[in-house]
N, C-alpha and C. Protein backbone atom coordinates (compact mmCIF):
# COMPACT_ATOMS: atom_id res chain seq x y z
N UNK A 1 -32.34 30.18 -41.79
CA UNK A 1 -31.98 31.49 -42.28
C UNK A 1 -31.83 31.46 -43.80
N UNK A 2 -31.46 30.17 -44.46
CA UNK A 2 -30.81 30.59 -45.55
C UNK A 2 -32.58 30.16 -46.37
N UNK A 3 -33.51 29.38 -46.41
CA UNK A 3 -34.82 29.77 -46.67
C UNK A 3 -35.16 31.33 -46.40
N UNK A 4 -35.28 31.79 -45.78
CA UNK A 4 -36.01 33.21 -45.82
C UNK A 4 -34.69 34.32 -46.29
N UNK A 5 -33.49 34.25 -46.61
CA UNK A 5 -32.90 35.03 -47.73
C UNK A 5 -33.13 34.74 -49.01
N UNK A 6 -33.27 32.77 -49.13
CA UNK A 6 -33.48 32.67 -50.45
C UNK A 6 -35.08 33.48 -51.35
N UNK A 7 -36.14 33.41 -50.50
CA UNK A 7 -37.21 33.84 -50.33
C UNK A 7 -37.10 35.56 -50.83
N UNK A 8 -36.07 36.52 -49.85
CA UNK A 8 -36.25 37.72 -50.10
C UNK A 8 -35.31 38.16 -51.56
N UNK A 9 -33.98 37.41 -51.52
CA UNK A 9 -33.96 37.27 -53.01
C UNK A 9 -34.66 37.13 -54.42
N UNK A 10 -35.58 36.27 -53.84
CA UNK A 10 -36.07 35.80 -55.22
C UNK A 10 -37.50 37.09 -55.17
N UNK A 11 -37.90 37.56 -54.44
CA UNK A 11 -38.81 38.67 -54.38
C UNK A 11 -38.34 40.13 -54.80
N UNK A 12 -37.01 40.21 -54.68
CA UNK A 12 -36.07 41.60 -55.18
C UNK A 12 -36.02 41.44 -56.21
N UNK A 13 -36.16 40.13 -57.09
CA UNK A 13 -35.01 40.03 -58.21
C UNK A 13 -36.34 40.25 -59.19
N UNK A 14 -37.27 39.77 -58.35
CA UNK A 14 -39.29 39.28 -59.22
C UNK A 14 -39.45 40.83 -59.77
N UNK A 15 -39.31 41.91 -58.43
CA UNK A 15 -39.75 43.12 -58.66
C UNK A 15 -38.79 43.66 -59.45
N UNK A 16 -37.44 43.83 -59.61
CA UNK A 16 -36.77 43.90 -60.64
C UNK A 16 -37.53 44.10 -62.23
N UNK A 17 -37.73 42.61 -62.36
CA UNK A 17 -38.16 42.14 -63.55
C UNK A 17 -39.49 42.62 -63.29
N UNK A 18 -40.07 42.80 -63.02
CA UNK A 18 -41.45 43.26 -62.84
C UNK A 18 -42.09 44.73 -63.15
N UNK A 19 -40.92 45.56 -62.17
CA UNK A 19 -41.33 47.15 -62.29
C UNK A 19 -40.06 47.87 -62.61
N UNK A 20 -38.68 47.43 -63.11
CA UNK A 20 -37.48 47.94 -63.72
C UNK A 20 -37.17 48.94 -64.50
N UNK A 21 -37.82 47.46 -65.81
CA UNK A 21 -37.74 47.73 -67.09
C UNK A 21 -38.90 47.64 -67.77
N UNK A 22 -39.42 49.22 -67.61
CA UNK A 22 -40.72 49.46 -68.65
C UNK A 22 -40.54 49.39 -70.28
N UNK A 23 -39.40 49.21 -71.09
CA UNK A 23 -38.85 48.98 -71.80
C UNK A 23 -38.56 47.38 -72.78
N UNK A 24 -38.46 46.69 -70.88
CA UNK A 24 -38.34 45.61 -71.51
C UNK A 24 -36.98 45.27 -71.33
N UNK A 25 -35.87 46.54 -71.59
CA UNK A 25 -34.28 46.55 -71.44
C UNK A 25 -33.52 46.57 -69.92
N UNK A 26 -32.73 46.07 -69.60
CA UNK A 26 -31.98 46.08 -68.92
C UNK A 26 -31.40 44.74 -67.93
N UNK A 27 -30.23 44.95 -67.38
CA UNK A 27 -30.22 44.14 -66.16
C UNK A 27 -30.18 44.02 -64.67
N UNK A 28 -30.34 42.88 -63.97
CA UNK A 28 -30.04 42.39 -62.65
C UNK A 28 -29.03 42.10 -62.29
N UNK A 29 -28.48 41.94 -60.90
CA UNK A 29 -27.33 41.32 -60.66
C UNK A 29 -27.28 41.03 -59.24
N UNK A 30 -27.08 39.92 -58.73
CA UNK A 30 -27.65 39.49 -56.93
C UNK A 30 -25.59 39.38 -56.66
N UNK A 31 -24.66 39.98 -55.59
CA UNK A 31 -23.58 39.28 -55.37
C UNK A 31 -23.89 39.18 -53.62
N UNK A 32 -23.11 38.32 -53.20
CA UNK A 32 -22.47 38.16 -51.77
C UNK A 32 -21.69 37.60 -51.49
N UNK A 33 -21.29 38.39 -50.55
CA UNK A 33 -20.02 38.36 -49.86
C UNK A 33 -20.27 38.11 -48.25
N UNK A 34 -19.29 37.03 -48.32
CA UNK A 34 -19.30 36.61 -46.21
C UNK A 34 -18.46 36.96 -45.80
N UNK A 35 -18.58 37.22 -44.61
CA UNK A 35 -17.33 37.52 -43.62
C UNK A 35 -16.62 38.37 -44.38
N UNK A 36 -16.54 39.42 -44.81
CA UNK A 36 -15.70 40.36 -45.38
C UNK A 36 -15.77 41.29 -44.89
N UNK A 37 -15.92 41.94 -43.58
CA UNK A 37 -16.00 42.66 -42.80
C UNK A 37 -15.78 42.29 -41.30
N UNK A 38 -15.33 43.52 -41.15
CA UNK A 38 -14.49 43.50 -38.99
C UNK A 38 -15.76 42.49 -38.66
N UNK A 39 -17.19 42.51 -38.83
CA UNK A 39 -18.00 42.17 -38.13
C UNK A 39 -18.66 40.81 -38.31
N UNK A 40 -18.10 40.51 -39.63
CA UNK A 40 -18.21 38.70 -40.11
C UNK A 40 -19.82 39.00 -40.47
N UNK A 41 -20.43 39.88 -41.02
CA UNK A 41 -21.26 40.18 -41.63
C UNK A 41 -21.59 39.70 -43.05
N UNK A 42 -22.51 38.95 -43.72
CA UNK A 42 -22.50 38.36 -45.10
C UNK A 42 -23.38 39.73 -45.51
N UNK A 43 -22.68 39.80 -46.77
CA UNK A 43 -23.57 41.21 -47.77
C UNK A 43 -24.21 40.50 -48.53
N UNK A 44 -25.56 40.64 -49.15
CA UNK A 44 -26.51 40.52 -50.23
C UNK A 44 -26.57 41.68 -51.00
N UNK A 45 -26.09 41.90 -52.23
CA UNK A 45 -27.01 43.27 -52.84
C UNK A 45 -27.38 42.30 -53.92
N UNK A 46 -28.63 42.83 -54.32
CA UNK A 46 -29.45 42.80 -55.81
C UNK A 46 -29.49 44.31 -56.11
N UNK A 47 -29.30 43.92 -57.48
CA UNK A 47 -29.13 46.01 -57.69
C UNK A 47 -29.74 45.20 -59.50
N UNK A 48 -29.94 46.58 -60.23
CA UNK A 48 -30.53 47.15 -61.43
C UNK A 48 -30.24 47.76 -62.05
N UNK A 49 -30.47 48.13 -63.16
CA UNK A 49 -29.89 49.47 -63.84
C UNK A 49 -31.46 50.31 -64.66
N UNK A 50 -32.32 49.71 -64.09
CA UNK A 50 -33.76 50.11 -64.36
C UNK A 50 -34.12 51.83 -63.81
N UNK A 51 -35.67 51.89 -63.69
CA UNK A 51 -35.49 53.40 -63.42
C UNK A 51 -35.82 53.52 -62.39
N UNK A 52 -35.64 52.53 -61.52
CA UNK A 52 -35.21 53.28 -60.08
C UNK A 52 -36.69 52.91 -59.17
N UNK A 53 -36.41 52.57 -57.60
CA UNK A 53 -37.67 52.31 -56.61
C UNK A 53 -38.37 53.41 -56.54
N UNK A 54 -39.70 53.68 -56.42
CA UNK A 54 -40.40 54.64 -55.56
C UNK A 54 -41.21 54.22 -55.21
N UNK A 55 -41.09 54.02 -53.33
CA UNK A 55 -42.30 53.76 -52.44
C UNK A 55 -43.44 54.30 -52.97
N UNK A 56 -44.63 53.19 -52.89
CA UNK A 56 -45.54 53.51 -53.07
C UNK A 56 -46.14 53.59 -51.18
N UNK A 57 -46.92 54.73 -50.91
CA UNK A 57 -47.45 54.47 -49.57
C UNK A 57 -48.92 53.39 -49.60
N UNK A 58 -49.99 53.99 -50.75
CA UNK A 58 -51.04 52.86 -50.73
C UNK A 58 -50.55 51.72 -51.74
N UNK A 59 -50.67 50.78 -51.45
CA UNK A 59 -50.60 49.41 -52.31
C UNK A 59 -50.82 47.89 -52.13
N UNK A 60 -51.80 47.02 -52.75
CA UNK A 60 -52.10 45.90 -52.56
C UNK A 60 -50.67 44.95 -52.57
N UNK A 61 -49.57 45.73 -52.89
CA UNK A 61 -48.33 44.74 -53.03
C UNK A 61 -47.76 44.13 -51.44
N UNK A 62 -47.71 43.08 -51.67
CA UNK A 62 -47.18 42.23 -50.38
C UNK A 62 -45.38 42.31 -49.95
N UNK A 63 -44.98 42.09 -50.84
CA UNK A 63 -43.66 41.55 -51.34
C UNK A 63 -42.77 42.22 -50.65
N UNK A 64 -42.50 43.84 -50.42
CA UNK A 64 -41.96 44.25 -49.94
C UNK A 64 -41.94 44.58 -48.37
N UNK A 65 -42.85 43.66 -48.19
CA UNK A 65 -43.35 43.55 -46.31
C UNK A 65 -43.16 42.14 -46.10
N UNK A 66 -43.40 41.43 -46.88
CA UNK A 66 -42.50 40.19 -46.69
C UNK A 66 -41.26 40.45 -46.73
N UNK A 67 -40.68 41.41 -47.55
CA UNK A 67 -38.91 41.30 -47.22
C UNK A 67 -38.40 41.99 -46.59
N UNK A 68 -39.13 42.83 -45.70
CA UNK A 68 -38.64 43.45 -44.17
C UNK A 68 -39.10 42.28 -43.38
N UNK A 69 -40.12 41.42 -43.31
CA UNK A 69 -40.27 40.59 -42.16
C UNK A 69 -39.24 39.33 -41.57
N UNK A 70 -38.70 39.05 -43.39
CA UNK A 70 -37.81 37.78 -43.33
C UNK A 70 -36.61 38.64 -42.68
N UNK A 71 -36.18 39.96 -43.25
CA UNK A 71 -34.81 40.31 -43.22
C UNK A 71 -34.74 40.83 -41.14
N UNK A 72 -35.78 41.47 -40.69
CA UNK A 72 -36.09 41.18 -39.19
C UNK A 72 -35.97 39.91 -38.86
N UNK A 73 -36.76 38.63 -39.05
CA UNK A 73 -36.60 37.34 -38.29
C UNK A 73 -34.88 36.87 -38.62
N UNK A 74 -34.24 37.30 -39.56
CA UNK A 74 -32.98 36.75 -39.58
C UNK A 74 -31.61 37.33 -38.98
N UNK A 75 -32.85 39.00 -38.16
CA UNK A 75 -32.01 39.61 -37.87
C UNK A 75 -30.66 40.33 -38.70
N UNK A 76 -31.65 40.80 -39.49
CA UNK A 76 -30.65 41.21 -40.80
C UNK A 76 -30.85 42.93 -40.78
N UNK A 77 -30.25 43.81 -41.74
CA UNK A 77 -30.97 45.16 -42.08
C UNK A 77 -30.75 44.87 -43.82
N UNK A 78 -31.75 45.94 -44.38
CA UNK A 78 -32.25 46.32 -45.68
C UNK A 78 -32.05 47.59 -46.03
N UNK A 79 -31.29 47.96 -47.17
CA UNK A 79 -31.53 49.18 -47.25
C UNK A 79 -31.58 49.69 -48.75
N UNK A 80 -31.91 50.66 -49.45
CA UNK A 80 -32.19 50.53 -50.74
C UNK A 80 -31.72 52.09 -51.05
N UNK A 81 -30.83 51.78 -52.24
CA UNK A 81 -30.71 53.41 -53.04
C UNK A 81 -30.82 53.17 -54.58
N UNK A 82 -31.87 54.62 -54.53
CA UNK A 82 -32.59 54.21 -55.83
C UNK A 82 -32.52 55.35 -56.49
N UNK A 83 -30.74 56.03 -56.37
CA UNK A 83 -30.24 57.41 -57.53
C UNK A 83 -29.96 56.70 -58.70
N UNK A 84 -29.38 55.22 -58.68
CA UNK A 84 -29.75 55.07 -60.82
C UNK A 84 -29.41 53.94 -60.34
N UNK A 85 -30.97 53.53 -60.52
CA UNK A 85 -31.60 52.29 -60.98
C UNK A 85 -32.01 51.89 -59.02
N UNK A 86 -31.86 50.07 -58.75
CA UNK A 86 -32.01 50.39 -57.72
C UNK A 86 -31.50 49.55 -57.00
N UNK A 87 -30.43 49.37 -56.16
CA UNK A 87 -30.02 48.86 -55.45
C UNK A 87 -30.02 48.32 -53.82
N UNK A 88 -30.58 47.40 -53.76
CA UNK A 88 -30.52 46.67 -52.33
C UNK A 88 -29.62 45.89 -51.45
N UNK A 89 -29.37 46.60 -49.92
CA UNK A 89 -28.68 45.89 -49.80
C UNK A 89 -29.02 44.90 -48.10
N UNK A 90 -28.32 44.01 -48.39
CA UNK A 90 -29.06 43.26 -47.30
C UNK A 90 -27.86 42.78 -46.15
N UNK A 91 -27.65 42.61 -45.24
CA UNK A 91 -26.65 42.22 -44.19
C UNK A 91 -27.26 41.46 -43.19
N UNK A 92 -26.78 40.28 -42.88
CA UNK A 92 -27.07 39.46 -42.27
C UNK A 92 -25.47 38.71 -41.76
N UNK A 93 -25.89 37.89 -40.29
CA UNK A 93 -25.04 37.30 -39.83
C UNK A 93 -24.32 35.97 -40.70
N UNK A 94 -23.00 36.35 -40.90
CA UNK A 94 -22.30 35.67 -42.35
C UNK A 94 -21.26 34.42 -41.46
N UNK A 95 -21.25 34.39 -40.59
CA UNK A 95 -20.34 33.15 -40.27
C UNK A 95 -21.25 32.59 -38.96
N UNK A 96 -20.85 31.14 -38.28
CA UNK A 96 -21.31 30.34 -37.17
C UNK A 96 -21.32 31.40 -35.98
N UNK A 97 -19.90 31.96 -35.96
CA UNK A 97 -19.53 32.75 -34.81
C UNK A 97 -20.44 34.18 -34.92
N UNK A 98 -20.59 34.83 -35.53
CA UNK A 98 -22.08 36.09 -36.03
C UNK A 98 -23.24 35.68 -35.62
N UNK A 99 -23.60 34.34 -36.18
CA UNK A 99 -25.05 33.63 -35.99
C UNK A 99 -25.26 33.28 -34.55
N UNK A 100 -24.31 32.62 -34.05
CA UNK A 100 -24.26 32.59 -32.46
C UNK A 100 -24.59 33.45 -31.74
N UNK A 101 -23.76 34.52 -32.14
CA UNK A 101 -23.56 35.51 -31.25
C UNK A 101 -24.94 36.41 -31.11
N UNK A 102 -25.89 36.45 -32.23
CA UNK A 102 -27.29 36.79 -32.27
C UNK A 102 -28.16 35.69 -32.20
N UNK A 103 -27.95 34.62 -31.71
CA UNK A 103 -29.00 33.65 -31.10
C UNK A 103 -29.56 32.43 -31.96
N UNK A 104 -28.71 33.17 -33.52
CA UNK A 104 -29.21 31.93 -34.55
C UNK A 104 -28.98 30.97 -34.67
């Protein structure tokens, strides 16, 4: 599990730096938190202060289908708000007893 978060991390943080800051200006910031919830749930956000996601529907880009596939196999959810700048957030099973309990 912790390969294919490190994986969707480092692909949030790429596009960040990639399609952010047309400028050139701004920053990133990846935190998490385990077990800090009733549900022993670990949080991932990577967030931005760039100008914000917009799905593209046609696109040769991979990256963001790789990071629904990892965040499915780990049995995780993804979710993204992109009112200023853009923030992701990721939840996955954060303790032994979570991971168990979904088969990991």
């Amino acid at each position: 599990m912790v390969t294919a978060l490190g994986i969707v991390v480092a692909e949030l943080v790429t596009n960040s730096f990639d399609h952010a800051f047309p400028d050139g200006k701004g920053s990133t910031n990846v935190s998490v938190k385990v077990g800090a919830g009733v549900d022993d749930m670990a949080t991932i956000v990577v967030s931005d202060n760039g100008i914000g996601f917009a799905p593209q529907i046609e696109t040769k880009r991979r990256g963001l289908g790789l990071v629904r596939r990892l965040i499915q196999q780990v049995r995780g959810t993804l979710t993204v708000d992109a009112k200023h700048g853009t923030v992701w957030t990721i939840r996955v099973p954060g303790t032994p007893g979570a991971a168990a309990a979904l088969g990991l």
